[in-house]
C-alpha atoms as a PDB file:
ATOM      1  CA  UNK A   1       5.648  23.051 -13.563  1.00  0.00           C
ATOM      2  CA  UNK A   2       4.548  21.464  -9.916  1.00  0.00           C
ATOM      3  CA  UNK A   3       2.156  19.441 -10.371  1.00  0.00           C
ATOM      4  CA  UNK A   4       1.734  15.397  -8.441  1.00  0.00           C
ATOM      5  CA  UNK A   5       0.527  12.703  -9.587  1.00  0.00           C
ATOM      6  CA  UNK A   6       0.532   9.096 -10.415  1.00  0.00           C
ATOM      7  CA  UNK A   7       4.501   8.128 -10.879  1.00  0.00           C
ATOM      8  CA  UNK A   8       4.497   4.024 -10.418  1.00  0.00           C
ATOM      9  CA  UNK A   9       1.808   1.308 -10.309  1.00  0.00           C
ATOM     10  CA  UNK A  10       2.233  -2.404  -9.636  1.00  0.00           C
ATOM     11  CA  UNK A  11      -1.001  -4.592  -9.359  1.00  0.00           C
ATOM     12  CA  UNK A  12      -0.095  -8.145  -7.041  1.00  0.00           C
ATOM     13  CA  UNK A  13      -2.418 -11.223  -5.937  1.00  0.00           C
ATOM     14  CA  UNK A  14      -1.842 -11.550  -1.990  1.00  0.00           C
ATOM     15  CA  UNK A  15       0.041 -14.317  -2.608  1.00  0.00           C
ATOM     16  CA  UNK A  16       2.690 -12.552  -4.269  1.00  0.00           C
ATOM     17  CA  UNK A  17       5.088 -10.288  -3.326  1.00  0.00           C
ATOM     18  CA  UNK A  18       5.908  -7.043  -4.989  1.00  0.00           C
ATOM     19  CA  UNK A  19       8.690  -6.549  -7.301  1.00  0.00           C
ATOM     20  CA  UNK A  20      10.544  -3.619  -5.548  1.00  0.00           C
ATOM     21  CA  UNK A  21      10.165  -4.821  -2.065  1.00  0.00           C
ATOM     22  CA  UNK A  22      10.958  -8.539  -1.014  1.00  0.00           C
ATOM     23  CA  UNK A  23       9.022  -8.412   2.458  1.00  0.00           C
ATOM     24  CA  UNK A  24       6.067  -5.848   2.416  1.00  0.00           C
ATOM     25  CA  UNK A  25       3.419  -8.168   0.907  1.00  0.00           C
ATOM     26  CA  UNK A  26       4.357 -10.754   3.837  1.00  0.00           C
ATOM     27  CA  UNK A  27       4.018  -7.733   6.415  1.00  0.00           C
ATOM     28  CA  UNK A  28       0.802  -6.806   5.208  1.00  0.00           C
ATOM     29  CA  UNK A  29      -0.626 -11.177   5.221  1.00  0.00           C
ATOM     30  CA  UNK A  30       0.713 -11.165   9.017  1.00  0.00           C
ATOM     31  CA  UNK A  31      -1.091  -7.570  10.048  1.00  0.00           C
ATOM     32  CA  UNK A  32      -4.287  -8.058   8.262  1.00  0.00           C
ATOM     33  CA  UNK A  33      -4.698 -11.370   7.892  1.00  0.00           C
ATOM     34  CA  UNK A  34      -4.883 -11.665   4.176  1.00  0.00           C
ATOM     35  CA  UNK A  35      -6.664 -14.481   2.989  1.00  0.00           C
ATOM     36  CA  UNK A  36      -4.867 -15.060  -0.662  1.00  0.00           C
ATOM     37  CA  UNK A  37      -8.010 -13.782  -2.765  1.00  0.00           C
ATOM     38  CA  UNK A  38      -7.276 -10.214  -2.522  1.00  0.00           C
ATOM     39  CA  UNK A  39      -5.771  -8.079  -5.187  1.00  0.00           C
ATOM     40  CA  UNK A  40      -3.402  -5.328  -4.013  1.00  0.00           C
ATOM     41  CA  UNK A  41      -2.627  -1.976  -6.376  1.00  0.00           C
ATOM     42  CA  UNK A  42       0.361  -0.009  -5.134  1.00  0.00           C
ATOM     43  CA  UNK A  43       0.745   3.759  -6.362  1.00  0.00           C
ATOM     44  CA  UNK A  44       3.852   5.932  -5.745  1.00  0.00           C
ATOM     45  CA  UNK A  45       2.613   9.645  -6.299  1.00  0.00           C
ATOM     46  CA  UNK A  46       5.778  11.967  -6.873  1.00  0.00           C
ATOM     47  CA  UNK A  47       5.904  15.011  -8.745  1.00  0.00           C
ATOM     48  CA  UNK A  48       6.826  15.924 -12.127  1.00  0.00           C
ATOM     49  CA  UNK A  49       9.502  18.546 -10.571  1.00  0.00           C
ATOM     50  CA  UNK A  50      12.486  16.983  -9.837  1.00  0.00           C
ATOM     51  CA  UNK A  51      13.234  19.561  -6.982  1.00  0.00           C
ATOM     52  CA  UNK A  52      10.506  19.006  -5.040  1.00  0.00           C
ATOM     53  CA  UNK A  53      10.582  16.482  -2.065  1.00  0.00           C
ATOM     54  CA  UNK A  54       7.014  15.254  -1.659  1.00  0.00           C
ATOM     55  CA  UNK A  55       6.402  11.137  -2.588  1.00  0.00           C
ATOM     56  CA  UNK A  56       3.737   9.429  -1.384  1.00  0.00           C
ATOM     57  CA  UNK A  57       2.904   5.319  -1.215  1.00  0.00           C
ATOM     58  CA  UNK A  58      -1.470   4.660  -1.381  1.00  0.00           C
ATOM     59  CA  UNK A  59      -1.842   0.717  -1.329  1.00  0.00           C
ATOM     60  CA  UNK A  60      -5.579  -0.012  -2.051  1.00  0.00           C
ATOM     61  CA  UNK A  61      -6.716  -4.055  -1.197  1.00  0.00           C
ATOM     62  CA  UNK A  62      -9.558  -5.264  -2.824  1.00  0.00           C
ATOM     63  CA  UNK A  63     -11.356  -7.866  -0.954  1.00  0.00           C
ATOM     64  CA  UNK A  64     -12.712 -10.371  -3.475  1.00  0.00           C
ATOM     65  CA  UNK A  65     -15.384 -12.350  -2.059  1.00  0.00           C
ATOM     66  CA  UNK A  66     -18.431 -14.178  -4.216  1.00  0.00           C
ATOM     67  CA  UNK A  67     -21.332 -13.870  -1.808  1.00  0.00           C
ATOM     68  CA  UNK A  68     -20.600  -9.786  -1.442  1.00  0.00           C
ATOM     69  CA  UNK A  69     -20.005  -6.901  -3.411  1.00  0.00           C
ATOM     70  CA  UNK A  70     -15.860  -6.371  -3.414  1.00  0.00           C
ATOM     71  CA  UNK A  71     -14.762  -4.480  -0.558  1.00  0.00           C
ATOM     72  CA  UNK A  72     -11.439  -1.790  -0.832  1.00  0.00           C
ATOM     73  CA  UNK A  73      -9.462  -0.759   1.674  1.00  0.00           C
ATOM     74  CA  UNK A  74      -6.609   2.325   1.391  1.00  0.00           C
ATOM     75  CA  UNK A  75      -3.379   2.965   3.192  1.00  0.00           C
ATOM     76  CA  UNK A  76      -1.272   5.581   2.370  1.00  0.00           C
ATOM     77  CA  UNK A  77       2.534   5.995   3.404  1.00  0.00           C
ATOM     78  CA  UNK A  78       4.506   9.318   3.733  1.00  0.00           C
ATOM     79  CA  UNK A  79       7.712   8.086   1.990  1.00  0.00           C
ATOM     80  CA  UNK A  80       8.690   5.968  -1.668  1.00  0.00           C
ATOM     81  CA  UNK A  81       7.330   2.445  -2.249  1.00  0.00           C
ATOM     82  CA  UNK A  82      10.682   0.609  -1.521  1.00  0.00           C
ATOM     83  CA  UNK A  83      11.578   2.267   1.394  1.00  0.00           C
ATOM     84  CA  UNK A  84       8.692   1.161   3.424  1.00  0.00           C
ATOM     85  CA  UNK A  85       9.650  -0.322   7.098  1.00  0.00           C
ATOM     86  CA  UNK A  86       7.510  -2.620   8.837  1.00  0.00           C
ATOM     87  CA  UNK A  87       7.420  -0.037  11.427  1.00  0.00           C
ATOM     88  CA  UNK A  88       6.120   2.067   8.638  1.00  0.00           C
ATOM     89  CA  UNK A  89       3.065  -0.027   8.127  1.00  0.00           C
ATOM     90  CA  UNK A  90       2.093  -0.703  11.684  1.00  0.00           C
ATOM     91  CA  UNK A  91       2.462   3.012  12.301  1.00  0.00           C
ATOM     92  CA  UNK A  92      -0.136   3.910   8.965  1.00  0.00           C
ATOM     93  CA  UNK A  93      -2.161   1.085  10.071  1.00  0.00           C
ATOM     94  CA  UNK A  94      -2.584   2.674  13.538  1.00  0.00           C
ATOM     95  CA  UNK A  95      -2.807   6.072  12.554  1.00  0.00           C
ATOM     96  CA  UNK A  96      -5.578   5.695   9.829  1.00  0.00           C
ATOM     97  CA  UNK A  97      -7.543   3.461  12.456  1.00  0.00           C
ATOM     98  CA  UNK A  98      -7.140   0.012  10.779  1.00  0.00           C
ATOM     99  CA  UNK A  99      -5.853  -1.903  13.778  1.00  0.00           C
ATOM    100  CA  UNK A 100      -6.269  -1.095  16.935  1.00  0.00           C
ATOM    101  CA  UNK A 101      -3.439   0.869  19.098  1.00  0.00           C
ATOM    102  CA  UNK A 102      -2.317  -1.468  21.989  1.00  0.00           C
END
């Protein structure tokens, strides 16, 4: 059976950092200027077969603020959860148009 889907899920405050990676939530404060009120959900999608190669990182940010409705942004990374690089992020950042390209 090939089939993808959901394989991992961690759910952090902005203030802390994620379990299977000691530096990515401190990345992501310093590129987007988290404030400390946002809630972060990580997903690793994988697939069920063992054989197959394809893994994929979404991290959607929920910006929790009381005078507006909650705002939520996505990234998604082509590789697993723990081995994201910092040049990882700024690339997906880039590439899916959330910071600008200098």
């Amino acid at each position: 059976m090939h089939d993808h889907g959901p394989i991992y899920s961690e759910i952090r405050k902005a203030t802390e950092e994620f379990s299977f990676h000691p530096m990515l939530m401190s990345w992501l404060r310093a590129s987007l200027e988290l404030q400390g009120n946002e809630t972060l959900k990580i997903t690793e999608i994988g697939c069920t077969d063992r054989s197959c190669p394809v893994i994929e990182t979404c991290l959607e940010i929920y910006h929790i603020n009381q005078s507006t409705e909650p705002k939520r942004m996505m990234i998604r990374f082509g590789r697993a959860k723990h081995l994201i690089s910092k040049m990882d992020l700024v690339f997906s950042l880039k590439k899916q148009g959330i910071v600008s390209i200098n």
